[in-house]
Protein backbone atom coordinates (compact mmCIF):
# COMPACT_ATOMS: atom_id res chain seq x y z
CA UNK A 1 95.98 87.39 120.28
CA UNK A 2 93.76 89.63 118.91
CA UNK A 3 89.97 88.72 117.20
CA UNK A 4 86.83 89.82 116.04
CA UNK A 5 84.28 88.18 115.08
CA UNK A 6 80.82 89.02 112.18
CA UNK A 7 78.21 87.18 110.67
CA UNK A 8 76.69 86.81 107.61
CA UNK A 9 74.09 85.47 105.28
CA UNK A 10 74.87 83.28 102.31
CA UNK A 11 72.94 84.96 99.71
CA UNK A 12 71.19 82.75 96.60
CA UNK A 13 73.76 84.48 94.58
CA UNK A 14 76.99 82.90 96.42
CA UNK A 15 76.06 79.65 95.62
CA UNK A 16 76.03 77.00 92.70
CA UNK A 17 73.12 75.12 91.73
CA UNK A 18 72.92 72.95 94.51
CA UNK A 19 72.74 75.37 96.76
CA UNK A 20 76.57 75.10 98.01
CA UNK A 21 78.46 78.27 98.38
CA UNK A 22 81.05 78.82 95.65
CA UNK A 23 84.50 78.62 96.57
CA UNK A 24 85.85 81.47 95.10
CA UNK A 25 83.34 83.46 97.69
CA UNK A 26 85.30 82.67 100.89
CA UNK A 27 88.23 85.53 99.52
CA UNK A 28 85.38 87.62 99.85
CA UNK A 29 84.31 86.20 103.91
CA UNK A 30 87.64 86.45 104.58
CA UNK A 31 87.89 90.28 103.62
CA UNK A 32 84.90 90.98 105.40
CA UNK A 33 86.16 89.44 108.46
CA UNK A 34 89.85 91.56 108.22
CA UNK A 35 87.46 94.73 107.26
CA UNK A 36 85.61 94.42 110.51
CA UNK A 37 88.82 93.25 112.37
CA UNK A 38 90.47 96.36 111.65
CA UNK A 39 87.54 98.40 112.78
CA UNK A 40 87.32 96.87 115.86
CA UNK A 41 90.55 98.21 116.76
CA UNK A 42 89.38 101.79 115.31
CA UNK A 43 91.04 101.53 111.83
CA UNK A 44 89.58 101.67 108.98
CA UNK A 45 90.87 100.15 105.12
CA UNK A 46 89.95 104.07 103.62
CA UNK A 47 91.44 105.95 106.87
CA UNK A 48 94.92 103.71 106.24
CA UNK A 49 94.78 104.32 102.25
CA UNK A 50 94.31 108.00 102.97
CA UNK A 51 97.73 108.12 104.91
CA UNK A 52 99.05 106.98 101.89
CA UNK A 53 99.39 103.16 102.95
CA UNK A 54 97.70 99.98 101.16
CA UNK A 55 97.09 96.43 102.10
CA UNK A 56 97.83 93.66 99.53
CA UNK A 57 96.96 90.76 100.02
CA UNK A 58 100.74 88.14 99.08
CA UNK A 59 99.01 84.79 100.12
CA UNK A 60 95.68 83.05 100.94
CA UNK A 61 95.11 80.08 101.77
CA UNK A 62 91.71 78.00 102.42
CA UNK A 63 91.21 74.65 104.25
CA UNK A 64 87.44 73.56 102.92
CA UNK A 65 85.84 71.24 105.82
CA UNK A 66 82.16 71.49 105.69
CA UNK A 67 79.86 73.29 102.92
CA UNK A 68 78.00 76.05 103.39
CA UNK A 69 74.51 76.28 101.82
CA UNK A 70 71.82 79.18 100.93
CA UNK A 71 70.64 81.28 104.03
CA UNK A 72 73.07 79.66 106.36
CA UNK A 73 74.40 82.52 108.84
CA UNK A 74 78.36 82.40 108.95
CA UNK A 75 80.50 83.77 111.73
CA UNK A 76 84.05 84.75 110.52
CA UNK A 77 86.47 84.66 113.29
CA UNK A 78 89.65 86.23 112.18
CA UNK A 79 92.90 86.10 114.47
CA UNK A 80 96.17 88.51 114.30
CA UNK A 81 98.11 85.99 115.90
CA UNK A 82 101.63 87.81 115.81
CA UNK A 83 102.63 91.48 115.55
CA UNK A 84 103.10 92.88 112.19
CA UNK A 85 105.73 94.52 110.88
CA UNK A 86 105.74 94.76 106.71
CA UNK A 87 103.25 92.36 106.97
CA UNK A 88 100.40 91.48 108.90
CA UNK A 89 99.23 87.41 108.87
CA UNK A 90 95.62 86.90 109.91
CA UNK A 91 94.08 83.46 110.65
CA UNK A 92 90.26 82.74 110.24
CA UNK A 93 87.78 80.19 111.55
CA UNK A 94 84.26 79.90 109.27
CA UNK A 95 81.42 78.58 111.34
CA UNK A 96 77.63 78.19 110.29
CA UNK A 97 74.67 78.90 112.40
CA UNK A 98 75.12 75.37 114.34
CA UNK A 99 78.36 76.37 115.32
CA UNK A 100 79.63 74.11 112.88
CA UNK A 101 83.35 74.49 111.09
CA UNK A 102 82.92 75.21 107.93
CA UNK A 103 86.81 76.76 106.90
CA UNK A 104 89.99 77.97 108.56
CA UNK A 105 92.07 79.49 106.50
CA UNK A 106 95.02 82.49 106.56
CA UNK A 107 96.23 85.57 104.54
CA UNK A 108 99.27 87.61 104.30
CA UNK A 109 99.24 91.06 103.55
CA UNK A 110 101.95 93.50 103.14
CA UNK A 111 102.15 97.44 104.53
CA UNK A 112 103.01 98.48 100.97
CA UNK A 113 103.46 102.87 100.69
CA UNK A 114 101.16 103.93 97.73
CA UNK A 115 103.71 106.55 96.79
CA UNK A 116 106.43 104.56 95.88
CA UNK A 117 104.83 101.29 95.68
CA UNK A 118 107.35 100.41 98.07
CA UNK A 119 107.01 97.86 101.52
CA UNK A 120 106.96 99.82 104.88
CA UNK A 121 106.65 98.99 108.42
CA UNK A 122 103.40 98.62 109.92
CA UNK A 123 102.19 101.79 111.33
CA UNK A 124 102.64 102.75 114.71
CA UNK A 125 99.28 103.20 115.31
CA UNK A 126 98.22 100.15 114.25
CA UNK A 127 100.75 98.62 116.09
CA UNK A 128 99.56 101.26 119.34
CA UNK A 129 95.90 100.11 118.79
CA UNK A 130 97.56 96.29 118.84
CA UNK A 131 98.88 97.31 122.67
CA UNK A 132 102.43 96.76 121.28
């Protein structure tokens, strides 16, 4: 099983008046986290799409367990927890500064070709860089 793990900030801007983080911004942590996954395995979103292959994300889905507030630091663990073929399923663990669980959640994705708008099979080197 493959992870990778970043942090960040909860800006004033990411949450409501009470100083609770919106909802809608955990699509956003969850990107981040499958941005920085990828890179840790030396692949970048823009080096894929220039090959002529996007990543769309099919399904998401949040479990909401704890809030986060203004200037908490979040660590997004995300998780490839099988290998992908037309699509790649990545699970993710939220956690605030006291280690606290704040969301898990998932996403599907699919290898789509931007030429034909078309599903393909994962890449071999993504799936090289994966050790399969």
């Amino acid at each position: 099983m493959k992870k990778s793990s970043t942090k960040t900030r909860i800006r004033y801007s990411e949450t409501d008046q009470m100083g609770v983080v919106y909802h809608g911004n955990y699509a956003q942590f969850f990107e981040l986290g499958r941005t920085e996954w990828l890179r840790s395995i030396g692949i970048t979103y823009k080096s894929m799409e220039s090959s002529g292959i996007m990543l769309p994300v099919i399904s998401i889905n949040f479990k909401f367990i704890k809030s986060a507030l203004y200037d908490d630091v979040l660590t997004i663990t995300t998780f490839l927890k099988k290998k992908p073929m037309v699509k790649i399923e990545f699970d993710y663990e939220i956690t605030n500064q006291n280690n606290e669980l704040i969301c898990t959640g998932n996403s599907v994705l699919a290898f789509i070709n931007s030429k034909t708008n078309k599903p393909i099979k994962c890449p071999d080197y993504l799936l090289e860089s994966l050790g399969y």
